[in-house]
C-alpha atoms as a PDB file:
ATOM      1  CA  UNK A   1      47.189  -3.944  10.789  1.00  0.00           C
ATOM      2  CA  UNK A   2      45.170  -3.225   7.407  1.00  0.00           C
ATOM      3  CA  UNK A   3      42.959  -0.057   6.989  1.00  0.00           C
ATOM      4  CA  UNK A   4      39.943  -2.817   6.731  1.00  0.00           C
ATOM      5  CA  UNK A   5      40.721  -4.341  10.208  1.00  0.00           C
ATOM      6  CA  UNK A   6      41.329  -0.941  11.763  1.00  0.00           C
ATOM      7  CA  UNK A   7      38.127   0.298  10.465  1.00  0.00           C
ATOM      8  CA  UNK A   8      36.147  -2.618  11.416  1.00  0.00           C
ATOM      9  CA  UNK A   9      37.525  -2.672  15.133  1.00  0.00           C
ATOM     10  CA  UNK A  10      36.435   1.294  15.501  1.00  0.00           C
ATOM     11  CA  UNK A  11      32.776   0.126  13.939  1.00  0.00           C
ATOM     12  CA  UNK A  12      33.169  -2.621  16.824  1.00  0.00           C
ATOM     13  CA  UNK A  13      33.459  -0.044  19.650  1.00  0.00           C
ATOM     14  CA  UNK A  14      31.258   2.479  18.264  1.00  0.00           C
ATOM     15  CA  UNK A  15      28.846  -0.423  18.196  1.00  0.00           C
ATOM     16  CA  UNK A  16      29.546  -1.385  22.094  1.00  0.00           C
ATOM     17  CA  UNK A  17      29.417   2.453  23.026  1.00  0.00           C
ATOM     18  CA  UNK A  18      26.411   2.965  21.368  1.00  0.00           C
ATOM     19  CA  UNK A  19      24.606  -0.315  22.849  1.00  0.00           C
ATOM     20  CA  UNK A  20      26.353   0.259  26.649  1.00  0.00           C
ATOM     21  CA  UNK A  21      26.525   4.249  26.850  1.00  0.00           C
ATOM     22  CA  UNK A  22      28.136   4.388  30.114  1.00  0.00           C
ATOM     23  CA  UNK A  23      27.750   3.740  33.505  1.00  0.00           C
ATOM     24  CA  UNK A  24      25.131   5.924  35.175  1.00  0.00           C
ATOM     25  CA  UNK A  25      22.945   5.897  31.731  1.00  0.00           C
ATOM     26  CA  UNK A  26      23.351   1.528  31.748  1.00  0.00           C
ATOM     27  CA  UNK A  27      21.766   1.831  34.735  1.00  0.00           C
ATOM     28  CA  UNK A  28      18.941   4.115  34.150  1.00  0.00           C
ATOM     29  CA  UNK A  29      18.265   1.745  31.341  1.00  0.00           C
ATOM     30  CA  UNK A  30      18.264  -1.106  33.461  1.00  0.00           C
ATOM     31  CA  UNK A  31      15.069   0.016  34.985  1.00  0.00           C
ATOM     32  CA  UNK A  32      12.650   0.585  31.375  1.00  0.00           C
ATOM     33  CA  UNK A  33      14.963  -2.017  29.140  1.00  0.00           C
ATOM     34  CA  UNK A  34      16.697  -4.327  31.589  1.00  0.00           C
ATOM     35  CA  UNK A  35      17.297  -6.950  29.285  1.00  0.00           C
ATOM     36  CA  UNK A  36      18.365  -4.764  26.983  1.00  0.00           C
ATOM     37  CA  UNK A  37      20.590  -2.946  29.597  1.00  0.00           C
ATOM     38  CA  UNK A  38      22.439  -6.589  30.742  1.00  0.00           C
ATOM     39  CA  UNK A  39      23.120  -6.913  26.622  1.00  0.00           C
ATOM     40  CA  UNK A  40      24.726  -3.928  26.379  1.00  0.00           C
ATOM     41  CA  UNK A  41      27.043  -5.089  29.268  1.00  0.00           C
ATOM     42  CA  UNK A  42      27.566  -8.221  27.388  1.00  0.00           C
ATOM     43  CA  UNK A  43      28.174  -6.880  23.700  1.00  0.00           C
ATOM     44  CA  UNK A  44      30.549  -4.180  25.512  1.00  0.00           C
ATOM     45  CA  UNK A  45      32.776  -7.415  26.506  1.00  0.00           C
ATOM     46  CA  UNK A  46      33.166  -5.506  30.303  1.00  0.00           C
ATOM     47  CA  UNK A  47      37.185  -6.954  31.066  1.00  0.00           C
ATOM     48  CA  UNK A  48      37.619  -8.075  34.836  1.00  0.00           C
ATOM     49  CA  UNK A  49      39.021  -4.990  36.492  1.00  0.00           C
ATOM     50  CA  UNK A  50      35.718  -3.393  35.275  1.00  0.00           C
ATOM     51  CA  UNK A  51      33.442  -6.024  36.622  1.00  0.00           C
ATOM     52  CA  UNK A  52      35.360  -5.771  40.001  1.00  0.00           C
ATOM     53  CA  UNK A  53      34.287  -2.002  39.720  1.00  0.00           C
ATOM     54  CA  UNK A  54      31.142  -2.583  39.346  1.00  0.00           C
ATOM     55  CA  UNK A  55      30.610  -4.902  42.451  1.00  0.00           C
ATOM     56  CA  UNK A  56      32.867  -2.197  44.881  1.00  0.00           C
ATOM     57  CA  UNK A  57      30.750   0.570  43.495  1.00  0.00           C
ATOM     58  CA  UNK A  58      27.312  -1.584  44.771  1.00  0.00           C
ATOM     59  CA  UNK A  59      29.415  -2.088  47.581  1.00  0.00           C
ATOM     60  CA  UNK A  60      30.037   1.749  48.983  1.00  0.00           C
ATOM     61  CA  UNK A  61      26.549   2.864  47.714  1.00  0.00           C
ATOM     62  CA  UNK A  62      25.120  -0.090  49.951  1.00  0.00           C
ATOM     63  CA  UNK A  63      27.179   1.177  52.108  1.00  0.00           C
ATOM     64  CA  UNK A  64      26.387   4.713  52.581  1.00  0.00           C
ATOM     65  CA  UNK A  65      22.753   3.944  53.323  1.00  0.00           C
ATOM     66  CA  UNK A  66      24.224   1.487  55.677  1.00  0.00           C
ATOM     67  CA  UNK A  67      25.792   4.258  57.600  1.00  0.00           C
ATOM     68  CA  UNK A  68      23.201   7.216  57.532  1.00  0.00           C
ATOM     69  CA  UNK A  69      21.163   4.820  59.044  1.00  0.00           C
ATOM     70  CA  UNK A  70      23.248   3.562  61.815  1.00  0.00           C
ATOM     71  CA  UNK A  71      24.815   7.261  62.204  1.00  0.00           C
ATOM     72  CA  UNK A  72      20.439   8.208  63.107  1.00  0.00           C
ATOM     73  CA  UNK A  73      20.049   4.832  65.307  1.00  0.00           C
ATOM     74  CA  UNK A  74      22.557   6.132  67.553  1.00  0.00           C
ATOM     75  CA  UNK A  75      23.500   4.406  70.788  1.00  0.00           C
ATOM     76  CA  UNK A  76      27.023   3.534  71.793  1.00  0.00           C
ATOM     77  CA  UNK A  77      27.812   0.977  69.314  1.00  0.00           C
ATOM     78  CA  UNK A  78      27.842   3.203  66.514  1.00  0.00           C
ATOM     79  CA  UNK A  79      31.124   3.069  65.671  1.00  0.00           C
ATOM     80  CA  UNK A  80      32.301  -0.278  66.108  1.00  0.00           C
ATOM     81  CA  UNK A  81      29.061  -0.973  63.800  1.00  0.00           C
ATOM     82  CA  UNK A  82      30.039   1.375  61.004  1.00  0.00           C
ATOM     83  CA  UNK A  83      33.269  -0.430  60.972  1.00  0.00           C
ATOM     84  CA  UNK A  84      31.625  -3.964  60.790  1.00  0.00           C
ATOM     85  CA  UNK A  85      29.457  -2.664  57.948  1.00  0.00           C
ATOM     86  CA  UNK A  86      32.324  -1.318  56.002  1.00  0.00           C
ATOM     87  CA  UNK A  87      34.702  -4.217  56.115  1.00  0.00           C
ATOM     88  CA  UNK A  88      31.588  -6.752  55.654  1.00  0.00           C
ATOM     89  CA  UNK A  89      30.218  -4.564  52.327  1.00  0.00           C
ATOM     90  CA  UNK A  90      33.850  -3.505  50.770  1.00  0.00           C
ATOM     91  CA  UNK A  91      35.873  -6.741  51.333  1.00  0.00           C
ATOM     92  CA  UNK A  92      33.385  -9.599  52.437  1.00  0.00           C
ATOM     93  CA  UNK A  93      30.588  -8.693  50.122  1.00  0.00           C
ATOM     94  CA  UNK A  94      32.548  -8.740  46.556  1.00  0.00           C
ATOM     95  CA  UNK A  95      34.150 -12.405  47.746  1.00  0.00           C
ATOM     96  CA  UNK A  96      30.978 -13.738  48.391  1.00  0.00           C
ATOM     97  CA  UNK A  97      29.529 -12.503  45.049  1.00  0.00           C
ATOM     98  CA  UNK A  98      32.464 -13.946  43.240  1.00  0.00           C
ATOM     99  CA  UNK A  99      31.491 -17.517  44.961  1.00  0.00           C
ATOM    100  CA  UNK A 100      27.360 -17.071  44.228  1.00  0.00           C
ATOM    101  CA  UNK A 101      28.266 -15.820  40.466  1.00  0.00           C
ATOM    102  CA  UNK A 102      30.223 -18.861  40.227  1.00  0.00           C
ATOM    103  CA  UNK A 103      27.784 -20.676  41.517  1.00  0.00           C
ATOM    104  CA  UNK A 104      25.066 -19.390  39.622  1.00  0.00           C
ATOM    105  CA  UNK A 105      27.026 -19.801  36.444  1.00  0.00           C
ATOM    106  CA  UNK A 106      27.749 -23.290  37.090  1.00  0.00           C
ATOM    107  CA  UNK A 107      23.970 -23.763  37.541  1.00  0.00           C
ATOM    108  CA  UNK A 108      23.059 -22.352  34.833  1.00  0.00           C
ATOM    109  CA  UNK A 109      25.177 -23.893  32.441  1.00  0.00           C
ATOM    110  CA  UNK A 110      23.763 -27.375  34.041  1.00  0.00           C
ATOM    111  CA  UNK A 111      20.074 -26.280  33.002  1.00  0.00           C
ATOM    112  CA  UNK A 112      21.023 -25.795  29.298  1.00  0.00           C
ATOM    113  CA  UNK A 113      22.256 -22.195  29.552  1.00  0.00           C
ATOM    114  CA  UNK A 114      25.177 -20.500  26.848  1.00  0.00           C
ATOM    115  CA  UNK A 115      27.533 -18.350  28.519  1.00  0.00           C
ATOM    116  CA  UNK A 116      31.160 -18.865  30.323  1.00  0.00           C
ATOM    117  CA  UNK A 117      32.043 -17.666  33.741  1.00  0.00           C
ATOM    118  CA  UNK A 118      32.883 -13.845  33.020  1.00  0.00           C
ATOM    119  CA  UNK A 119      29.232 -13.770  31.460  1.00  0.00           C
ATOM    120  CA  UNK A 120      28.352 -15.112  34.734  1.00  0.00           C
ATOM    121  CA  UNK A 121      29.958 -12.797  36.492  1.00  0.00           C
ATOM    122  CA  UNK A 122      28.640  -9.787  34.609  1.00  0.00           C
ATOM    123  CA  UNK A 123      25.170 -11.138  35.310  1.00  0.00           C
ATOM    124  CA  UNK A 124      25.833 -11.465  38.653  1.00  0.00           C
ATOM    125  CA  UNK A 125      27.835  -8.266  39.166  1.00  0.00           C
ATOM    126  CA  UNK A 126      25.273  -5.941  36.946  1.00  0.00           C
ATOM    127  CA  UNK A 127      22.545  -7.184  38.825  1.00  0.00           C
ATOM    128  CA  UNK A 128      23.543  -6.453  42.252  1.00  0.00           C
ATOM    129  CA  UNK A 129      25.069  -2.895  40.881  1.00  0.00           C
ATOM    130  CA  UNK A 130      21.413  -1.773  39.602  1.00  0.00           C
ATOM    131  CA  UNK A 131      19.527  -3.418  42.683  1.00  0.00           C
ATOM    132  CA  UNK A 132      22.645  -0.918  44.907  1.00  0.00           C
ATOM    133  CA  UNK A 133      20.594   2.405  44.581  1.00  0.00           C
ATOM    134  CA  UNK A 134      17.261   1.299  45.278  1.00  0.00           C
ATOM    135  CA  UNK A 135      18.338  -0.860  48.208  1.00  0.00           C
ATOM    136  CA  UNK A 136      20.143   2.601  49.887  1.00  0.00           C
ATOM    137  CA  UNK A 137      16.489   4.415  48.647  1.00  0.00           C
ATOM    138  CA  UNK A 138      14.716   2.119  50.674  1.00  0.00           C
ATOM    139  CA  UNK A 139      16.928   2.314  53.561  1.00  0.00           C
ATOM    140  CA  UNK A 140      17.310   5.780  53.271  1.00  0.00           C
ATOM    141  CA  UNK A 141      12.928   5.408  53.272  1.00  0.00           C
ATOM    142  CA  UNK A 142      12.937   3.553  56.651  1.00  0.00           C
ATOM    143  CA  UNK A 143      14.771   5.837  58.113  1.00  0.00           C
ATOM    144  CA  UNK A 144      12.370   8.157  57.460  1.00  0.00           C
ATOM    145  CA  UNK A 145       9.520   5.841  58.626  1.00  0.00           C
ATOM    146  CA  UNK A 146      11.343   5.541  62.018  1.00  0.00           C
ATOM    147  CA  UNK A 147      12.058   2.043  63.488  1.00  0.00           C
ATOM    148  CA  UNK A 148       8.697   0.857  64.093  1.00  0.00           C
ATOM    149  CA  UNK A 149       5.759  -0.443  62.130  1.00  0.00           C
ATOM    150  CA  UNK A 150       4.962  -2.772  59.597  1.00  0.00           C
ATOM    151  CA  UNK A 151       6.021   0.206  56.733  1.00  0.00           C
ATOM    152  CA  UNK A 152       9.456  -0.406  58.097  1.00  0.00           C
ATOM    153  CA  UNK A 153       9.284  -3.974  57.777  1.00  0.00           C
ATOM    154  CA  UNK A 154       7.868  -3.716  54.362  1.00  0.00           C
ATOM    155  CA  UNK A 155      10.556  -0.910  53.086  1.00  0.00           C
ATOM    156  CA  UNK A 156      13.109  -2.809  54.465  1.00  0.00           C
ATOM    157  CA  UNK A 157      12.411  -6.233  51.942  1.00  0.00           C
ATOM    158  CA  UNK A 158      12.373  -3.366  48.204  1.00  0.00           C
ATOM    159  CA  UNK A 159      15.831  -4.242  48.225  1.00  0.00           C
ATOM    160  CA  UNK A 160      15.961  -7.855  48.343  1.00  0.00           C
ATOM    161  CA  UNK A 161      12.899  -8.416  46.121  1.00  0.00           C
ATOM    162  CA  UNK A 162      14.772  -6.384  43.836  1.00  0.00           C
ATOM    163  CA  UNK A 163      17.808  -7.872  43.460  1.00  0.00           C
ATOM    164  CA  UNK A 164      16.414 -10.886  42.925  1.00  0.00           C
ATOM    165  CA  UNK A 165      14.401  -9.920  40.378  1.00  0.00           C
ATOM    166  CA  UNK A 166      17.601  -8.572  38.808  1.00  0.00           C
ATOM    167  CA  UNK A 167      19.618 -11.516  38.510  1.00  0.00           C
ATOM    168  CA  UNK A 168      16.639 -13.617  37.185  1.00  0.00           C
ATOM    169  CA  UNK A 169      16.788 -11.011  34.478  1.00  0.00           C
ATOM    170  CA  UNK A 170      20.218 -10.536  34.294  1.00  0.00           C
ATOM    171  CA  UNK A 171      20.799 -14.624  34.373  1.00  0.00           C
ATOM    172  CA  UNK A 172      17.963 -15.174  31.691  1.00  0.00           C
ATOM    173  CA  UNK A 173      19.612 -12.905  28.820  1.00  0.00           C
ATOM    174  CA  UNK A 174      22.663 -13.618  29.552  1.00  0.00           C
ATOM    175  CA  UNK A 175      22.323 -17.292  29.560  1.00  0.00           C
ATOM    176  CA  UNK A 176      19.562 -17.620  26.744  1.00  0.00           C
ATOM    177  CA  UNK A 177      16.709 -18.146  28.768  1.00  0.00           C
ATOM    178  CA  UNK A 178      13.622 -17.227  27.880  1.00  0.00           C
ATOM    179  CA  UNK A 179      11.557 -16.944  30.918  1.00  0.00           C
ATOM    180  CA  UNK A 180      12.208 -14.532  33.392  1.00  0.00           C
ATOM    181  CA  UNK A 181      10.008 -16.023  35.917  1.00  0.00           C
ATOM    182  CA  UNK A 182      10.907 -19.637  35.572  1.00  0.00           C
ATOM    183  CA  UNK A 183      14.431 -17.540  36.503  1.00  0.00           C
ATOM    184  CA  UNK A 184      13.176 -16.316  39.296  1.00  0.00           C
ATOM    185  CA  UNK A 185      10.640 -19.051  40.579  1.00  0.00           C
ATOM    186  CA  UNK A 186      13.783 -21.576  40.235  1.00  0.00           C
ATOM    187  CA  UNK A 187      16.139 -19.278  42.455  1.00  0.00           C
ATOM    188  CA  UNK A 188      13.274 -18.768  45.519  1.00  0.00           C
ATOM    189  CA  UNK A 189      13.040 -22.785  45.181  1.00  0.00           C
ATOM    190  CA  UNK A 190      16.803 -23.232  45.735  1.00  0.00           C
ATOM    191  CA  UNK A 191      16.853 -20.372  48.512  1.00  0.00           C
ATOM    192  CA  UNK A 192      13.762 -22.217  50.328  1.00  0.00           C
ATOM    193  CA  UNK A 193      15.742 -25.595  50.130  1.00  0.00           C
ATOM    194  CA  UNK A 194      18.401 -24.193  51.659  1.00  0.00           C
ATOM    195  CA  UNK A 195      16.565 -22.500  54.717  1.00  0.00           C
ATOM    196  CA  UNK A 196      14.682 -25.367  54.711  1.00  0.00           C
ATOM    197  CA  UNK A 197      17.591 -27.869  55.272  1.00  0.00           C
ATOM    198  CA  UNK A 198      19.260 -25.757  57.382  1.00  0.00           C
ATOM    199  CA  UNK A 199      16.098 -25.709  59.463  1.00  0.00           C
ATOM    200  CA  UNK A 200      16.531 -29.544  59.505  1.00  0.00           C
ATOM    201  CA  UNK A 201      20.196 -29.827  60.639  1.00  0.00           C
ATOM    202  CA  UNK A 202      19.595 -27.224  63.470  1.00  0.00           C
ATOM    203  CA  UNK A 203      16.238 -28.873  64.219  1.00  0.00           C
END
């Protein structure tokens, strides 16, 4: 390999470090620049055994909020739950995100969108990694709050309006999309189909 292609490979991955500084700090950017956080990701070309670390690493710190709050619910059950909980977040969890990345991917691409399936993934992966800590914050919150109330309720539902707000953005940069709420508007419509005509066939 010439000096020129050595040199301009090294420029490459300065350039990557300097745009995706690391884990913890990607994700602390994700919160003031998240578009600018999900390009990093992207212009760091993340290969698949690192993608697959980022979904298990959503997957335990879902987890351990999982478990402090069974572990103050008590009861009998406790342990057959924390077992449920494990194998659904480490094994189910990153299968199913594999199918909705694919899935979102595939949509995406329909609506006019530029990006292949590991883009896809990334998206789909980054988002639910940066939604992982404030999800366990809130559920950490309603433990707090006790069981009861409509502050539980309301704690409980950070999470989920989170995340989705984080693959709208994470979907919209990475697929060229400009809006972040036409994003997110389109994804509520498809997830209010869906309960909608599953309300029908139970009906």
């Amino acid at each position: 390999m010439s000096g020129d292609a050595v040199s301009a490979n090294t420029g490459d991955r300065q350039v990557s470090a300097r745009t995706h500084p690391g884990l913890i700090l990607g994700i602390a950017r994700f919160y003031y620049d998240p578009r600018g956080a999900m390009r990093g990701v992207l212009d760091s070309q993340p290969s698949e055994p690192r993608l697959l670390a980022y979904i298990m690493i959503a997957a335990m710190v879902l987890l351990a909020g999982r478990l402090v709050q069974l572990s103050f619910a008590g009861g009998e059950q406790v342990l057959a739950s924390s077992l449920a909980q494990t194998v659904s977040l480490l094994f189910f969890m990153p299968l199913a995100c594999y199918g909705l990345a694919a899935l979102g991917t595939w949509v995406s691409r329909k609506f006019g969108g530029v990006g292949n399936w590991s883009n896809g993934r990334a998206a789909f992966f980054w988002a639910t990694l940066v939604s992982s800590p404030v999800t366990t914050g809130a559920a950490l919150f309603q433990v707090v709050l006790g069981t009861d109330g409509l502050a539980h309720q309301v704690v409980g539902q950070i999470g989920s309006v989170f995340l989705a707000w984080a693959l709208a953005v994470c979907f919209a940069e990475t697929f060229g999309f400009k809006r972040v709420l036409l994003v997110l508007a389109f994804m509520l419509g498809v997830v209010l189909a869906m309960i909608f005509g599953m309300w029908a066939l139970l009906k």
